[in-house]
N, C-alpha and C. Protein backbone atom coordinates (compact mmCIF):
# COMPACT_ATOMS: atom_id res chain seq x y z
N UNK A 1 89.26 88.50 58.15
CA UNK A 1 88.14 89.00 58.94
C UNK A 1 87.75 90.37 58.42
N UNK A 2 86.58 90.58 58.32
CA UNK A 2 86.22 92.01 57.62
C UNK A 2 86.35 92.89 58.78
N UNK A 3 86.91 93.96 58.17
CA UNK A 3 87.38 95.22 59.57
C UNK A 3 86.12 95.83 59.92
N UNK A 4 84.75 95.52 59.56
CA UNK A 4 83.56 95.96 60.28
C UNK A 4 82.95 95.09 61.27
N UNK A 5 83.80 94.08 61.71
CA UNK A 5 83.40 92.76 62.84
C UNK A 5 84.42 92.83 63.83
N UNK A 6 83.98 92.57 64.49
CA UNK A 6 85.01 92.37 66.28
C UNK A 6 84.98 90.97 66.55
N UNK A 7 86.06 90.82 66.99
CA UNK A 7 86.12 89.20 67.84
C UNK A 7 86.53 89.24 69.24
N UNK A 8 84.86 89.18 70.02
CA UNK A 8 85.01 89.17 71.09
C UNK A 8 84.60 87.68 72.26
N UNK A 9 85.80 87.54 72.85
CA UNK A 9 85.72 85.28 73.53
C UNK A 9 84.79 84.87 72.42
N UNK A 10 85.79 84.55 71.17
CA UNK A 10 85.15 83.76 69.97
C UNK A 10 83.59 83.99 69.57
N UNK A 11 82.76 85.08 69.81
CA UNK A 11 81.99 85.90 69.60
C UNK A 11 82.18 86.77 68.32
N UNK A 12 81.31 87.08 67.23
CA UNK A 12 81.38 88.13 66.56
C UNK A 12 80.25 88.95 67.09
N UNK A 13 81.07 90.41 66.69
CA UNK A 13 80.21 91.60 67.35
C UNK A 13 79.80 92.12 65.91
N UNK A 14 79.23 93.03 65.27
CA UNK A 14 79.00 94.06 64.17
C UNK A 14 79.10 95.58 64.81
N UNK A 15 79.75 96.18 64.34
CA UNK A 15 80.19 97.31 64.43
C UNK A 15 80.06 98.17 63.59
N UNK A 16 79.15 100.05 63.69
CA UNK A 16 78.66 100.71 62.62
C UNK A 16 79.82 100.82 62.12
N UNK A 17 81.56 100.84 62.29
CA UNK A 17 82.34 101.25 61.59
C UNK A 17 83.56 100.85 61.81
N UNK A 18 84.59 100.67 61.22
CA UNK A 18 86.25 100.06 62.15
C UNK A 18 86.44 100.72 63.29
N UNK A 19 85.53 101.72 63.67
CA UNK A 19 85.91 102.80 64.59
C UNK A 19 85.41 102.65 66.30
N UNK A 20 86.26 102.63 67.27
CA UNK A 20 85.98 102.45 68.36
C UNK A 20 85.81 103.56 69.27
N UNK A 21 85.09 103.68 70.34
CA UNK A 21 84.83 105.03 71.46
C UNK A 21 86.17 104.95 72.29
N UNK A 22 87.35 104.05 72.10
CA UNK A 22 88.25 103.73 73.05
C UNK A 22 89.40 104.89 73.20
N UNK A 23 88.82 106.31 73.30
CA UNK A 23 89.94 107.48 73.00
C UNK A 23 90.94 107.57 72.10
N UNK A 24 90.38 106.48 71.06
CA UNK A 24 91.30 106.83 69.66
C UNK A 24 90.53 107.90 68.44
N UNK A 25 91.44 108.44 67.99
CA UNK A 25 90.70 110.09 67.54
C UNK A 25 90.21 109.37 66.02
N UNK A 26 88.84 109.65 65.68
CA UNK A 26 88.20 109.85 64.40
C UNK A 26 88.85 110.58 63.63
N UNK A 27 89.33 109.63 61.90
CA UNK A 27 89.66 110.77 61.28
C UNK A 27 89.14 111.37 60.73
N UNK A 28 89.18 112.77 60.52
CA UNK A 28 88.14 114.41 59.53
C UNK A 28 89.39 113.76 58.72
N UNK A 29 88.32 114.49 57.45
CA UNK A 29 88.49 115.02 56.28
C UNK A 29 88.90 116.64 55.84
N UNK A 30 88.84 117.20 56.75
CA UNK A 30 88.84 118.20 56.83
C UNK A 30 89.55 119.07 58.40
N UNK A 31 90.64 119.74 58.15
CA UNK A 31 90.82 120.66 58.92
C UNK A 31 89.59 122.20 59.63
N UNK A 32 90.06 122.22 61.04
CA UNK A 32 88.54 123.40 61.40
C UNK A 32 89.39 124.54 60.85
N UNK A 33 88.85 125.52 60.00
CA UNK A 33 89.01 126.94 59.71
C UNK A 33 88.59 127.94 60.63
N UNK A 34 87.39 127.47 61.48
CA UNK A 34 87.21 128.66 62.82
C UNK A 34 86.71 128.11 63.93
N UNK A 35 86.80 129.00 64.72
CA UNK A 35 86.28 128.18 66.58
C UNK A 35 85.05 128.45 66.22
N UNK A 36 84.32 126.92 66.56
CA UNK A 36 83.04 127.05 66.48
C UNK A 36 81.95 126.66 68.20
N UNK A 37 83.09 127.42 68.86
CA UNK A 37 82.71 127.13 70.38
C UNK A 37 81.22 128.20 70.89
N UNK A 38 80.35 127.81 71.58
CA UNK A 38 79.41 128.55 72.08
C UNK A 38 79.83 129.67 72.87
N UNK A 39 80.84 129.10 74.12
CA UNK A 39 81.77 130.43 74.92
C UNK A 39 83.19 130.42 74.53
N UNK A 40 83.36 131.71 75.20
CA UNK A 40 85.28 131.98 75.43
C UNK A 40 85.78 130.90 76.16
N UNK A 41 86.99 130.27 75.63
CA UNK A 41 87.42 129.52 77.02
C UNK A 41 88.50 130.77 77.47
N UNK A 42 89.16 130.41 78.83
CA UNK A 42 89.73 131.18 79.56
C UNK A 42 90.96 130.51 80.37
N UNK A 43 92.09 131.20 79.88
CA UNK A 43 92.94 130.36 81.14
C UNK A 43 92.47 129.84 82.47
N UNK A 44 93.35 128.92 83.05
CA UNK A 44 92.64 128.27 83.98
C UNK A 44 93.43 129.38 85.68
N UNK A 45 92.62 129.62 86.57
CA UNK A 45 92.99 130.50 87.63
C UNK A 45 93.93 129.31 88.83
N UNK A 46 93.64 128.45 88.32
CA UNK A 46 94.92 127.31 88.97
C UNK A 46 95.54 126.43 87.61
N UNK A 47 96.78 126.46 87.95
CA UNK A 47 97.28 125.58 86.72
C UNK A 47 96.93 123.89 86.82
N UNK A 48 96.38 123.52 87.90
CA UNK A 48 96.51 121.98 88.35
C UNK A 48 95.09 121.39 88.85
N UNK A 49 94.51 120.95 88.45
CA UNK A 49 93.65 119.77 89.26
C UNK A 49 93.38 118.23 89.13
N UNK A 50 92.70 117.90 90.00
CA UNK A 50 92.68 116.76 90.14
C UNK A 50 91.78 115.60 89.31
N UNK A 51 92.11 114.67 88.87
CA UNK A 51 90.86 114.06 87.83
C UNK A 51 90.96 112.65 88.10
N UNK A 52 90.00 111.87 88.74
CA UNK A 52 89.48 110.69 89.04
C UNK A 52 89.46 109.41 88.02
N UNK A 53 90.15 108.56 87.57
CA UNK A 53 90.18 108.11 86.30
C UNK A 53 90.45 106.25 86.81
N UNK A 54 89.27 105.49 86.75
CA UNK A 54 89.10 104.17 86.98
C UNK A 54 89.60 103.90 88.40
N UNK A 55 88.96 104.77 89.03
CA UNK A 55 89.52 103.86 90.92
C UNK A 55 90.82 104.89 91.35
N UNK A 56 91.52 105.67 90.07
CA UNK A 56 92.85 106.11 91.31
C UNK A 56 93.24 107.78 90.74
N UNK A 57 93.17 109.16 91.26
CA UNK A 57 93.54 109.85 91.28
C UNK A 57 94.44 110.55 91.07
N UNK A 58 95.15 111.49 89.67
CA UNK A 58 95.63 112.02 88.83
C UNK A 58 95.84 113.71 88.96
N UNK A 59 96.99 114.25 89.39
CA UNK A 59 97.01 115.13 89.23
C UNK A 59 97.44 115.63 87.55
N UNK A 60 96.24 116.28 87.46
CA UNK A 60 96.78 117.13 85.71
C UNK A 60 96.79 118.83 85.79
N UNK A 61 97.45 118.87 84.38
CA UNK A 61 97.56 120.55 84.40
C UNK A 61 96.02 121.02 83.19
N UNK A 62 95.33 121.96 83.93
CA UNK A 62 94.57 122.50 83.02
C UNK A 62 95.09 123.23 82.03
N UNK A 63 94.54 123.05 80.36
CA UNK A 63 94.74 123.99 79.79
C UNK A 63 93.87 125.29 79.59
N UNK A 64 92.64 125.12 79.43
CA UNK A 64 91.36 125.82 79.87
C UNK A 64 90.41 125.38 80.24
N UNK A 65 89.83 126.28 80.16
CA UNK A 65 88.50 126.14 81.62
C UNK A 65 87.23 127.38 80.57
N UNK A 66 85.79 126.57 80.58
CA UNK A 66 84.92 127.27 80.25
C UNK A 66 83.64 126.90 81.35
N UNK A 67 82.85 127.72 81.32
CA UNK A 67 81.61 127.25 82.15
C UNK A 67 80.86 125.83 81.63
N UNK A 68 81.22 125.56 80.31
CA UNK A 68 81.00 124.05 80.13
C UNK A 68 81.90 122.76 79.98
N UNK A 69 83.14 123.27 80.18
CA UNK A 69 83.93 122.39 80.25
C UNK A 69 85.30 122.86 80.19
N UNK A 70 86.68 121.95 80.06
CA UNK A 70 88.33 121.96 80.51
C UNK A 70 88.81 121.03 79.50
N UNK A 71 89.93 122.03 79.15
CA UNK A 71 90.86 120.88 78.26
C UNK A 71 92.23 120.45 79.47
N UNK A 72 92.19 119.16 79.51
CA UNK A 72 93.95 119.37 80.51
C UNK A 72 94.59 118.48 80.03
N UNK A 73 95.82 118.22 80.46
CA UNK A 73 97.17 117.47 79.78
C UNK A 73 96.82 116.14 80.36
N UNK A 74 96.78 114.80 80.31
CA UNK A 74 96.73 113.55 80.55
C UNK A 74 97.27 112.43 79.62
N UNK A 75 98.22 111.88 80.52
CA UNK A 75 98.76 110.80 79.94
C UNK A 75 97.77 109.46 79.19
N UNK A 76 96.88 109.41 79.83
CA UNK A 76 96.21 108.22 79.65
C UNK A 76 94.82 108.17 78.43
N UNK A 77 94.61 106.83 78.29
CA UNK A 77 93.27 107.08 76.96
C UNK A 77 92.21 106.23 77.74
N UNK A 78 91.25 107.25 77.95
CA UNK A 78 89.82 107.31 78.73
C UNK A 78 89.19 107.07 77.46
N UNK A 79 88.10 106.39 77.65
CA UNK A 79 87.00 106.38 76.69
C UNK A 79 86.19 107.72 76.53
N UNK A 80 85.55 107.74 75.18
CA UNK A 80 85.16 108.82 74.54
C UNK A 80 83.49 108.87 75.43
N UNK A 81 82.69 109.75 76.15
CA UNK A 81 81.91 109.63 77.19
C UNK A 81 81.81 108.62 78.16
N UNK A 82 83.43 108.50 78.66
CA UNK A 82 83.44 107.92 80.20
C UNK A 82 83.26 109.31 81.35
N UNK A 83 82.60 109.16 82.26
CA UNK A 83 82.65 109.96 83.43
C UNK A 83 83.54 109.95 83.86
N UNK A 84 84.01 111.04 84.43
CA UNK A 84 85.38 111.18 85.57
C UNK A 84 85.21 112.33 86.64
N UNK A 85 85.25 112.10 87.52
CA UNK A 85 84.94 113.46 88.42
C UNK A 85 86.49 114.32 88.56
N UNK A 86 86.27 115.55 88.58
CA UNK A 86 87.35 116.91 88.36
C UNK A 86 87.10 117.48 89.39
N UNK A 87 88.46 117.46 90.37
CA UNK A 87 88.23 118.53 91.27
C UNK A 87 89.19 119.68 91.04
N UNK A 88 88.55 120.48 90.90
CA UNK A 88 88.59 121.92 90.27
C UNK A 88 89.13 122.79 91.61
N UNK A 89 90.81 123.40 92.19
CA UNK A 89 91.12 123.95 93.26
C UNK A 89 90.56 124.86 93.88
N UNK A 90 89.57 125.57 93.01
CA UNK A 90 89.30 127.11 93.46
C UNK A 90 87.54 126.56 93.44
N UNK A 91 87.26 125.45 92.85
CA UNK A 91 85.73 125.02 92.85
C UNK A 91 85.16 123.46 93.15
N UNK A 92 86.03 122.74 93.66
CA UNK A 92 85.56 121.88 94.54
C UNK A 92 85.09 120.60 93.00
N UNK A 93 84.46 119.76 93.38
CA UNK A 93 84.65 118.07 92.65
C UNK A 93 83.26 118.68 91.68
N UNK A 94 83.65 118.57 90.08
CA UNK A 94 82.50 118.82 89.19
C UNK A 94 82.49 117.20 88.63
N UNK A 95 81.64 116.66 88.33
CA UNK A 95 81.28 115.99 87.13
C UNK A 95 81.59 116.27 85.95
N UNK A 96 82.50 115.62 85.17
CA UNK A 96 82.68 115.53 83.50
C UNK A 96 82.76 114.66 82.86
N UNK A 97 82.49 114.73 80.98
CA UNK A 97 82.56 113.45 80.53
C UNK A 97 83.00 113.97 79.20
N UNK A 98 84.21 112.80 78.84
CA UNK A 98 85.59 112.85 77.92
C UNK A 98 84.74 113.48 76.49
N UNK A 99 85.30 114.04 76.03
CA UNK A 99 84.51 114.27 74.38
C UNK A 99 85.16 114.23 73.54
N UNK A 100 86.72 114.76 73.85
CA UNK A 100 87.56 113.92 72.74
C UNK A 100 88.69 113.69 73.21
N UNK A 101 89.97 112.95 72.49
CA UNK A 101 91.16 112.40 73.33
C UNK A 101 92.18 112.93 71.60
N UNK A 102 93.43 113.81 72.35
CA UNK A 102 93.97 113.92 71.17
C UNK A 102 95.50 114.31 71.78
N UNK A 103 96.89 113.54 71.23
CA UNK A 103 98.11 114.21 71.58
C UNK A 103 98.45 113.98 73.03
N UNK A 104 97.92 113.26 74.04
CA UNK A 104 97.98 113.75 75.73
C UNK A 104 97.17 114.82 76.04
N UNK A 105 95.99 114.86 75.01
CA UNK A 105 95.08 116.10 76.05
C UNK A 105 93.57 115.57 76.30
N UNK A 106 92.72 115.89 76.62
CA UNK A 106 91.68 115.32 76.92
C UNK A 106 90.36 116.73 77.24
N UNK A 107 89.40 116.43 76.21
CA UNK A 107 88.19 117.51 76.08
C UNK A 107 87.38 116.88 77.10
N UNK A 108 86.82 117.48 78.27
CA UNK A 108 85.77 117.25 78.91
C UNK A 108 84.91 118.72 79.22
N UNK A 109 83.57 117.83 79.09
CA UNK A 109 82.41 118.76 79.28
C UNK A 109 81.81 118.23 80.65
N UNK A 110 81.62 119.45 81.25
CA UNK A 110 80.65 119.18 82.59
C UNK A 110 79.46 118.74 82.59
N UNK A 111 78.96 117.76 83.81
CA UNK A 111 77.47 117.76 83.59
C UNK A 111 76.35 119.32 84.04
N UNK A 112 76.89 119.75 84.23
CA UNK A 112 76.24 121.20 84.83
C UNK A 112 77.15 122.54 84.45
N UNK A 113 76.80 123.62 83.86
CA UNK A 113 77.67 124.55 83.73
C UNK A 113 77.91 125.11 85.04
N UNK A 114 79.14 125.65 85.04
CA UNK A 114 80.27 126.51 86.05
C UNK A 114 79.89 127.94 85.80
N UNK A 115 79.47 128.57 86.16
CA UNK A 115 80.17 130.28 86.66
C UNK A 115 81.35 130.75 86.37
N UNK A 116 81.98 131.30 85.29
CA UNK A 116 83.18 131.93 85.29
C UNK A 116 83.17 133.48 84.98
């Protein structure tokens, strides 16, 4: 089977690449040499919140926190722009969506920037 086709209930799919959105990490060619982030991120002012993930509720540890988004520790592999709602201790339930999945950690960006 050519690794650019899927077999889905005896269905072929075409696929732009072997590569799936299923929180498995794209490989670079290249290592990043500098942060190429828009803001500072910032430790998080609670170590813990809460993150909503297919029907059942997850406590995780933040690693940071920016006005556009949180890296936190999670066991599990979310799809690469699945929604999950974050309730944030000190700021109540934000909207986010996964952007990358790497090691047990998980990049999400808010739908609305935060105030920090």
């Amino acid at each position: 089977m050519d690794k650019d086709l899927c077999r889905l209930s005896g269905s072929e799919t075409e696929v732009a690449s072997g590569f799936f959105l299923d929180g498995a990490m794209i490989p670079r060619s290249e290592q990043r040499h500098i942060d190429e982030r828009a803001e500072a991120r910032h430790a998080a002012v609670s170590s813990t919140a809460v993150l909503e993930f297919r029907g059942r509720k997850h406590v995780v540890r933040l690693l940071n926190i920016s006005a556009s988004g949180a890296m936190v520790i999670f066991p599990h592999l979310p799809n690469i722009g699945e929604r999950l709602p974050l309730q944030l201790l000190d700021r109540g339930v934000v909207t986010s969506q996964v952007r990358w999945v790497k090691d047990g950690r998980i990049g999400l960006s808010f739908a609305a920037p935060s105030e920090f």
